[in-house]
C-alpha atoms as a PDB file:
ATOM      1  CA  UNK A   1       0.000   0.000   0.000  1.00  0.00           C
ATOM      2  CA  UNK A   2       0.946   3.599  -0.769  1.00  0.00           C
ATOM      3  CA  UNK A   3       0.764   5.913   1.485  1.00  0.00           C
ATOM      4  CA  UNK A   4       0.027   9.621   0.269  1.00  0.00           C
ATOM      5  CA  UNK A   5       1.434  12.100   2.179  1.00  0.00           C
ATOM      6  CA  UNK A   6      -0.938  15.635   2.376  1.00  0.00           C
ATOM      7  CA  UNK A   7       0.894  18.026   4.516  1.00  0.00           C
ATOM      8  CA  UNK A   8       4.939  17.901   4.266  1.00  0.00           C
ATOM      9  CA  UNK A   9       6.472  17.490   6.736  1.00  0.00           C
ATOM     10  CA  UNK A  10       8.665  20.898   6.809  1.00  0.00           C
ATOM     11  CA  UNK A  11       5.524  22.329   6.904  1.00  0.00           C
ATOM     12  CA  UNK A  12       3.976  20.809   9.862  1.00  0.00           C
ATOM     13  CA  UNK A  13       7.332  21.608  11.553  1.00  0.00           C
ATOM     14  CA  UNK A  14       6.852  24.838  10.360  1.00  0.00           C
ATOM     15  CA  UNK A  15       3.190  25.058  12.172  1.00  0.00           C
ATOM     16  CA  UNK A  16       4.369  23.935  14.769  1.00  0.00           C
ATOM     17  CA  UNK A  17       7.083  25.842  15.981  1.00  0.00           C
ATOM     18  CA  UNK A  18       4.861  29.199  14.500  1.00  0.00           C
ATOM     19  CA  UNK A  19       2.675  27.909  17.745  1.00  0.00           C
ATOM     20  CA  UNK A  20       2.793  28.972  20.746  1.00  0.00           C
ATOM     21  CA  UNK A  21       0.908  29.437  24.129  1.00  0.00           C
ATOM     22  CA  UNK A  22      -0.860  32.453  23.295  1.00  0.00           C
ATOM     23  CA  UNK A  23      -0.976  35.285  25.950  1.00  0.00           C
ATOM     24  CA  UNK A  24      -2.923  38.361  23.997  1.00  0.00           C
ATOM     25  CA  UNK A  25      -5.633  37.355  21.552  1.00  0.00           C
ATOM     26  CA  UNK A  26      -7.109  39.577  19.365  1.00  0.00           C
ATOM     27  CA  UNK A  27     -10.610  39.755  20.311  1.00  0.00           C
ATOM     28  CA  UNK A  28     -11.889  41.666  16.968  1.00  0.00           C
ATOM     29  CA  UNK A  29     -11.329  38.073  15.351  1.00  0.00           C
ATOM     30  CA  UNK A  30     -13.733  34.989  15.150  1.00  0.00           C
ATOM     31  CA  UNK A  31     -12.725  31.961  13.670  1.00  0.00           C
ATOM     32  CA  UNK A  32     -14.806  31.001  10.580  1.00  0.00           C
ATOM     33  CA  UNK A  33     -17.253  28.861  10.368  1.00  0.00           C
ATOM     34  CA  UNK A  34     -15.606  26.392   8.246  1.00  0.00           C
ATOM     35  CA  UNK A  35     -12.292  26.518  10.047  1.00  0.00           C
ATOM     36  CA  UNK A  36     -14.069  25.821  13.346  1.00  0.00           C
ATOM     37  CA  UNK A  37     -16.259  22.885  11.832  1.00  0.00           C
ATOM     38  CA  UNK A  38     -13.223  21.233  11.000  1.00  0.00           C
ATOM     39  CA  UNK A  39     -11.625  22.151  14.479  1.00  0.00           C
ATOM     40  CA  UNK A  40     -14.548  20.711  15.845  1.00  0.00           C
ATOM     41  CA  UNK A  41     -14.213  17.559  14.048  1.00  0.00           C
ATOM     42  CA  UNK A  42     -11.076  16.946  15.263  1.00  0.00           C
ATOM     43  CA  UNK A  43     -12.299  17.118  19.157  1.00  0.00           C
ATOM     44  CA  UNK A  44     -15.029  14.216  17.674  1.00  0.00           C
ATOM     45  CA  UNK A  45     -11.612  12.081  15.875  1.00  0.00           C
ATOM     46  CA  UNK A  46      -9.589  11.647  19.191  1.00  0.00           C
ATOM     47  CA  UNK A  47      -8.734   8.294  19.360  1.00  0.00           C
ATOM     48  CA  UNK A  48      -9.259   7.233  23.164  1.00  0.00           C
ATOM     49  CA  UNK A  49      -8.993   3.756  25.802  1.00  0.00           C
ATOM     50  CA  UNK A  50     -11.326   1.623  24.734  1.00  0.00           C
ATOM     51  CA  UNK A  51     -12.805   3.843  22.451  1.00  0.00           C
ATOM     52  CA  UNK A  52     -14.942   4.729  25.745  1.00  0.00           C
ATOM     53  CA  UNK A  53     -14.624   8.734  24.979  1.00  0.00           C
ATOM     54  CA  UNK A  54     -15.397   9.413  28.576  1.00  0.00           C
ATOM     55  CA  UNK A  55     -15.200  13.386  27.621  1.00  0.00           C
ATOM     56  CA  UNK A  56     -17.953  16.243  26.362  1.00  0.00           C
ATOM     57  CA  UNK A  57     -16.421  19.434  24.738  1.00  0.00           C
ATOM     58  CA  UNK A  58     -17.762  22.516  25.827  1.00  0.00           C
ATOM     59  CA  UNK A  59     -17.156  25.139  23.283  1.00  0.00           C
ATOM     60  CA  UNK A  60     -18.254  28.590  24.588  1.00  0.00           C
ATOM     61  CA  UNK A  61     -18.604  31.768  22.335  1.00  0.00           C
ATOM     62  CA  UNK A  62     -21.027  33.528  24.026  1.00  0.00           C
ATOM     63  CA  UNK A  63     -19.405  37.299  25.880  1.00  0.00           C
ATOM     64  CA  UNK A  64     -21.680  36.815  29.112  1.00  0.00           C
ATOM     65  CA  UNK A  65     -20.622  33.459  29.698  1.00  0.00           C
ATOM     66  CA  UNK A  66     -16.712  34.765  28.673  1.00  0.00           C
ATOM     67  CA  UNK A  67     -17.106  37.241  31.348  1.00  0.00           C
ATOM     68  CA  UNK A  68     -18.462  34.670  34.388  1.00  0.00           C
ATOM     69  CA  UNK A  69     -15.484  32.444  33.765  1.00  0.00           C
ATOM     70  CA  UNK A  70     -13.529  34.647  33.618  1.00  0.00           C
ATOM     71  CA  UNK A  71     -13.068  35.587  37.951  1.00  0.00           C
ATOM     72  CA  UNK A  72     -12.399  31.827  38.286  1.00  0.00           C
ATOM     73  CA  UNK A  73      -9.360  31.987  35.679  1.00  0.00           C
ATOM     74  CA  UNK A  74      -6.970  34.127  37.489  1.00  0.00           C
ATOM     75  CA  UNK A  75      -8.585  36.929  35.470  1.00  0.00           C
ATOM     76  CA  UNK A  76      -6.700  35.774  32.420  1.00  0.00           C
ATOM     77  CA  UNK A  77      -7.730  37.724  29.345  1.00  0.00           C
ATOM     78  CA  UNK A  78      -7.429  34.873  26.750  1.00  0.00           C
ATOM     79  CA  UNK A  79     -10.632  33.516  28.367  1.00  0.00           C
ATOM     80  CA  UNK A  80     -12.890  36.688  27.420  1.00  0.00           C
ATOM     81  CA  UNK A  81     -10.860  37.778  23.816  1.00  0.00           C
ATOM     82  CA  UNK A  82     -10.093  34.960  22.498  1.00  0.00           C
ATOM     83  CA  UNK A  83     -12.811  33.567  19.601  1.00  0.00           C
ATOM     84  CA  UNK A  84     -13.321  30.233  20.877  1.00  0.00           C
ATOM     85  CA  UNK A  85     -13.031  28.906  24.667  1.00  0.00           C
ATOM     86  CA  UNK A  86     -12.672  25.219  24.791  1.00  0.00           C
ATOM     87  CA  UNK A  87     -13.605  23.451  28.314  1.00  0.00           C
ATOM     88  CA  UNK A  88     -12.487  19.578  28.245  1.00  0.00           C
ATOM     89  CA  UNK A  89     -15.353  18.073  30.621  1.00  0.00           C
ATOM     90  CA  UNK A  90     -14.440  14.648  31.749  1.00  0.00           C
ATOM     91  CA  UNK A  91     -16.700  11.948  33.165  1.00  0.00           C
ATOM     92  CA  UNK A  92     -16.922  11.663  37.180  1.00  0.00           C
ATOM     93  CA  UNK A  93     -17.514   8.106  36.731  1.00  0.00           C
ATOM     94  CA  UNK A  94     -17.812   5.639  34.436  1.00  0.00           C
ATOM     95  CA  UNK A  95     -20.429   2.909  34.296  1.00  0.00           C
ATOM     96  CA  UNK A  96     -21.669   0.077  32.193  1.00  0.00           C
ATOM     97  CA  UNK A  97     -24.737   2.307  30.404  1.00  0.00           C
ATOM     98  CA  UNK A  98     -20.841   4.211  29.302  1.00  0.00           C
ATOM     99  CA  UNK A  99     -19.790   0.856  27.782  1.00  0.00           C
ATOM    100  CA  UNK A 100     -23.200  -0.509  26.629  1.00  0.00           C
ATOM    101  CA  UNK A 101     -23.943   3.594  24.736  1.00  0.00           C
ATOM    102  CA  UNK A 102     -20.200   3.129  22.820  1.00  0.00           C
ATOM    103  CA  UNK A 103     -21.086  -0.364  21.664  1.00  0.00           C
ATOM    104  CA  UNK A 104     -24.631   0.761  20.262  1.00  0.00           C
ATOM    105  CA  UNK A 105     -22.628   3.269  18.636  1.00  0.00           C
ATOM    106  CA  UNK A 106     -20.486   0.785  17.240  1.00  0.00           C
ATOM    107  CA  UNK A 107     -23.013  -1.563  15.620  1.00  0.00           C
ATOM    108  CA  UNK A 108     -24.608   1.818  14.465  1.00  0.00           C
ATOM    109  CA  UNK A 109     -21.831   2.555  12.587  1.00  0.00           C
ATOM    110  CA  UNK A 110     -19.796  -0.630  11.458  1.00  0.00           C
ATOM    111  CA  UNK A 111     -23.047  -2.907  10.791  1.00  0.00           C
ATOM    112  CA  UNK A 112     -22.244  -5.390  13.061  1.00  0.00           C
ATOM    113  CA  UNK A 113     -24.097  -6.789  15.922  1.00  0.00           C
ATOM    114  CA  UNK A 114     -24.100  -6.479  19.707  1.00  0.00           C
ATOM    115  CA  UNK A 115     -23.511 -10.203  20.404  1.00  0.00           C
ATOM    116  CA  UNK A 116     -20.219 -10.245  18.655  1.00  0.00           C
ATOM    117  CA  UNK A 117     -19.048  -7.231  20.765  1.00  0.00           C
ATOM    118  CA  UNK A 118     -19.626  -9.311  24.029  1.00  0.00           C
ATOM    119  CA  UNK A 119     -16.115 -10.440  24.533  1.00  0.00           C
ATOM    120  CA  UNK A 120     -15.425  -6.775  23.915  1.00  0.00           C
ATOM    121  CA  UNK A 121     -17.635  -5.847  26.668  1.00  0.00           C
ATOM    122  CA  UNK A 122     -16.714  -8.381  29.143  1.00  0.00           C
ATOM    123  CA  UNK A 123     -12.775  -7.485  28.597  1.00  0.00           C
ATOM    124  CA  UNK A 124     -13.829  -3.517  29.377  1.00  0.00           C
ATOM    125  CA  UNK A 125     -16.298  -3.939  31.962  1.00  0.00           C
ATOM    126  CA  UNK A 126     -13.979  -6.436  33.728  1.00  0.00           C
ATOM    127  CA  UNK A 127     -11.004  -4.077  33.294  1.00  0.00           C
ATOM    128  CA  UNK A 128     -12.556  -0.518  33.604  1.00  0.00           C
ATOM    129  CA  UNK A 129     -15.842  -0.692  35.612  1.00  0.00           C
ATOM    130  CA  UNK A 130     -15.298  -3.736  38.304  1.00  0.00           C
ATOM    131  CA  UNK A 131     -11.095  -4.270  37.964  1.00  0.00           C
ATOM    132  CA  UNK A 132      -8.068  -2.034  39.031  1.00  0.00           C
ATOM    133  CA  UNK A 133      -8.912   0.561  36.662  1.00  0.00           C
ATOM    134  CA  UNK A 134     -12.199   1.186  38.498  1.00  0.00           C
ATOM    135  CA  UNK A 135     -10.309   2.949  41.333  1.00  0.00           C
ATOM    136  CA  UNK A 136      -9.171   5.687  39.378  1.00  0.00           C
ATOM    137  CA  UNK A 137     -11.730   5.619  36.690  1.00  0.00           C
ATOM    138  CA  UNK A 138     -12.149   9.665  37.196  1.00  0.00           C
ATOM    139  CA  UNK A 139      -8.115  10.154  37.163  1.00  0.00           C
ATOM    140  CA  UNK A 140      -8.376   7.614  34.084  1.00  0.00           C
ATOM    141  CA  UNK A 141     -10.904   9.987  31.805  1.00  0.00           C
ATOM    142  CA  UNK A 142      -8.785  13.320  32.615  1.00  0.00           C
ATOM    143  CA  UNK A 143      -6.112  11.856  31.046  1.00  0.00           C
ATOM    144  CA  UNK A 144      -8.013  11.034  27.837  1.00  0.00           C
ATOM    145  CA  UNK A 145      -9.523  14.341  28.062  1.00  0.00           C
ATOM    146  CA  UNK A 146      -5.592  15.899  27.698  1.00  0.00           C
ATOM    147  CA  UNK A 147      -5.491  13.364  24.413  1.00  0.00           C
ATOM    148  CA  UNK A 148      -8.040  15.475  22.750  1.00  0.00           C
ATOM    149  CA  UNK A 149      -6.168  18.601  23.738  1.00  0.00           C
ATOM    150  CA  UNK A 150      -2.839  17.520  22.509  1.00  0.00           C
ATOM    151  CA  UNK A 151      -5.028  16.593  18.842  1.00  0.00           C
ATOM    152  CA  UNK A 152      -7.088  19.962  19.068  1.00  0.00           C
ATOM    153  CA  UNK A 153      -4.101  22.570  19.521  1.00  0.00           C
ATOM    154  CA  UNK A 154      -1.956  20.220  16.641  1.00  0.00           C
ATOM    155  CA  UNK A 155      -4.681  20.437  14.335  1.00  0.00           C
ATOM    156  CA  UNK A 156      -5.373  24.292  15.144  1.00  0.00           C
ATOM    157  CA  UNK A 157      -1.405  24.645  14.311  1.00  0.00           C
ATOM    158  CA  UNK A 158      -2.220  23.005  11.040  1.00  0.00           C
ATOM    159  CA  UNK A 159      -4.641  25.690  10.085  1.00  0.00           C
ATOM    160  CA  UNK A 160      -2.784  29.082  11.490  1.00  0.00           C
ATOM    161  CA  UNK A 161      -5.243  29.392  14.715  1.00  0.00           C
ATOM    162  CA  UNK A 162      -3.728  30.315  17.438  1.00  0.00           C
ATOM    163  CA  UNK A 163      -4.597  28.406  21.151  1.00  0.00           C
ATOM    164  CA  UNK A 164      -3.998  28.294  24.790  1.00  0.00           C
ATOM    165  CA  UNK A 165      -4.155  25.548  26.761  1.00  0.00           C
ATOM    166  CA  UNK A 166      -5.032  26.955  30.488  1.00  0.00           C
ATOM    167  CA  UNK A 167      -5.170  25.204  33.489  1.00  0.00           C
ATOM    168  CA  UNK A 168      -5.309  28.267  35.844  1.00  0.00           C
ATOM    169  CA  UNK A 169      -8.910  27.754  36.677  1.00  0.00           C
ATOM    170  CA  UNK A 170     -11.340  26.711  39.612  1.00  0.00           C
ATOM    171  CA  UNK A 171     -12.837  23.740  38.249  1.00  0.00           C
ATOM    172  CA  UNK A 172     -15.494  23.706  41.203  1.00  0.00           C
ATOM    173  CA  UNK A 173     -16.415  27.448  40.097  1.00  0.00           C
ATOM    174  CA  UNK A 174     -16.090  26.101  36.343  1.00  0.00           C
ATOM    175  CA  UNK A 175     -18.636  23.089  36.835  1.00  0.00           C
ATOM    176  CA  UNK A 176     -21.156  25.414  38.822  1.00  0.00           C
ATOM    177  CA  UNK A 177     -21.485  27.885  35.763  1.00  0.00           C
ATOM    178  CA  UNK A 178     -21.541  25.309  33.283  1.00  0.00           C
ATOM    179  CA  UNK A 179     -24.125  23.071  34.731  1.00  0.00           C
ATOM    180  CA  UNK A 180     -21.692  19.910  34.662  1.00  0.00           C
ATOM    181  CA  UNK A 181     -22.266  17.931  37.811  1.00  0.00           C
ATOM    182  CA  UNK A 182     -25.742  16.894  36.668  1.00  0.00           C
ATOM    183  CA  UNK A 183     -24.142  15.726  34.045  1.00  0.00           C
ATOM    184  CA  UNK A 184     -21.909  13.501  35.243  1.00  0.00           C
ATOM    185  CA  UNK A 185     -18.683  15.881  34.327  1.00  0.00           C
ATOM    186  CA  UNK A 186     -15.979  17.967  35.597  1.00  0.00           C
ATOM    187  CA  UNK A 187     -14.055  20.671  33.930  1.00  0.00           C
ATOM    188  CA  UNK A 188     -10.693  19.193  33.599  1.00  0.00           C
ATOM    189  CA  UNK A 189      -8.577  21.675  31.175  1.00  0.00           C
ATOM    190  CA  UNK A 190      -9.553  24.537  28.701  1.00  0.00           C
ATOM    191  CA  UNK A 191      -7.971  26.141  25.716  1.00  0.00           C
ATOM    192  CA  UNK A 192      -8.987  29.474  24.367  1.00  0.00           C
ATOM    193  CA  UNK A 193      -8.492  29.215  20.340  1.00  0.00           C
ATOM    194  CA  UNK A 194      -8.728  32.741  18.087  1.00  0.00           C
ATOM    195  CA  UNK A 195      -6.247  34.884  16.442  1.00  0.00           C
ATOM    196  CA  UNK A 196      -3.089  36.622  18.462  1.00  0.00           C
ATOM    197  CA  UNK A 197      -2.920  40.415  19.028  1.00  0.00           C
ATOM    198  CA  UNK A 198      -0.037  42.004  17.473  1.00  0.00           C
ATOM    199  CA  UNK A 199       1.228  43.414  20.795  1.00  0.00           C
ATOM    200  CA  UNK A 200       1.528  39.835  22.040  1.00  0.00           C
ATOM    201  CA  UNK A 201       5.363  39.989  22.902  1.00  0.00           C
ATOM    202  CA  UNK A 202       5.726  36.341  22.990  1.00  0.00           C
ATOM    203  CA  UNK A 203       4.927  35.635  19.448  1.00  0.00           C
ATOM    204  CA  UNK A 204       8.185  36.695  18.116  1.00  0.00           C
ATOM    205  CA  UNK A 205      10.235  34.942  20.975  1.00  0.00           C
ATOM    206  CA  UNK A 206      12.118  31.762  19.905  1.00  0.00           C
ATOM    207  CA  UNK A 207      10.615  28.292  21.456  1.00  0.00           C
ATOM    208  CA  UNK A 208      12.783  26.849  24.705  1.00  0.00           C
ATOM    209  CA  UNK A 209      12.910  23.506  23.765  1.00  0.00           C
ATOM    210  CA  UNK A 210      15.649  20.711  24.983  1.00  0.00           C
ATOM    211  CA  UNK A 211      17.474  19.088  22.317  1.00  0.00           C
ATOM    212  CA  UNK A 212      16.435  15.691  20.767  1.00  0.00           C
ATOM    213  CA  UNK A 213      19.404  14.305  22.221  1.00  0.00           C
ATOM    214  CA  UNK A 214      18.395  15.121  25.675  1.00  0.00           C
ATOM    215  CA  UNK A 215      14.522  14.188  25.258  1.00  0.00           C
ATOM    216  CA  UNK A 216      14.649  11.194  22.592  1.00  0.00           C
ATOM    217  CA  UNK A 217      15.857   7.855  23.093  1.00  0.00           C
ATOM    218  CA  UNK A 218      16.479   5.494  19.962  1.00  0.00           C
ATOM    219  CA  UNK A 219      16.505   1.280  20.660  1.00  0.00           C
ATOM    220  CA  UNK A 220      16.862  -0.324  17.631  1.00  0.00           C
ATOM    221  CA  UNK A 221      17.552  -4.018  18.433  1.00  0.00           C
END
């Protein structure tokens, strides 16, 4: 099989060292419609354990909203100017209805039928919901949660928006505002997504980075 490659790879090298942690967005700009569709879609493509997705995206645009979070964020700006404010809601718990609503998915999707998904089932319920990985099933789905992240601000890279991922925030103050304990969730991490101001200093300093020889380990046999 060939395998086409659609962005070179000098340019996503390029994206990503033209990305950084934004400080000053420019809150005249709003991401377009298209641009955050596909953004969007790339929240909904993050692989995850088990395929469980144990997350919910909350993508808030509206000012008043902005402006509430805001106290609970160290009064950072990026939450209020920037276009987009991502909040990566992860599950408090997760339970076999969790396991039983992916593998309905599943058959909706590939065709196939729930009774040849049991082993499935049995292996995740086993592990996730009644083994070891039951005891930090919470600690478990914030770490997927940072997954999507990782995908969203590599993707927004890709297409010259700019993001910050923030964890200066009161989750507790977070989940009150956003209604998220009813639903199971907690506010885990957020990343504002828009356009940086031109006065943003940090956009023309050179990325800090170790050197692959410090940070990257070949073993070839």
């Amino acid at each position: 099989m060939t395998t086409t490659i659609t962005v070179a790879p000098s340019n996503l090298i390029a994206n990503l060292n033209w990305r950084y942690a934004t400080k000053a967005f420019d809150s005249s700009k709003t991401i377009s419609l298209e641009v955050w569709n596909a953004l969007e879609e790339t929240l909904i493509l993050t692989p995850s354990s088990c395929g469980l997705q144990p997350w919910k995206f909350i993508v808030v645009t509206g000012p008043e909203t902005k402006a509430r979070l805001r106290p609970h964020s160290w009064n950072q700006s990026q939450v209020t100017d920037c276009s987009h404010y991502v909040v990566f809601a992860s599950l408090l718990k997760i339970t076999e209805s969790d396991v039983d609503k992916f593998l309905a998915r599943t058959v909706e999707v590939r065709g196939c039928t729930l009774e040849s998904l049991q082993s499935f089932r049995g292996m995740v319920v086993g592990e996730v919901i009644h083994g070891p990985r039951s005891k930090v099933a919470a600690e478990w789905a914030v770490r997927q949660a940072y997954i999507a992240l990782g995908n969203f601000m590599t993707a927004a890279a890709l297409l010259q928006v700019d993001t910050c991922p923030m964890e200066g925030f009161v989750p507790a103050e977070y989940d009150k505002i956003l209604g998220l304990p009813e639903k199971g969730l907690t506010a885990t991490v957020c990343c504002a997504a828009g356009y940086r101001s031109e006065t943003d200093k940090y956009a023309r300093l050179p990325k800090v980075r170790f050197t692959a020889s410090d940070v990257v380990e070949h073993i070839t046999v």
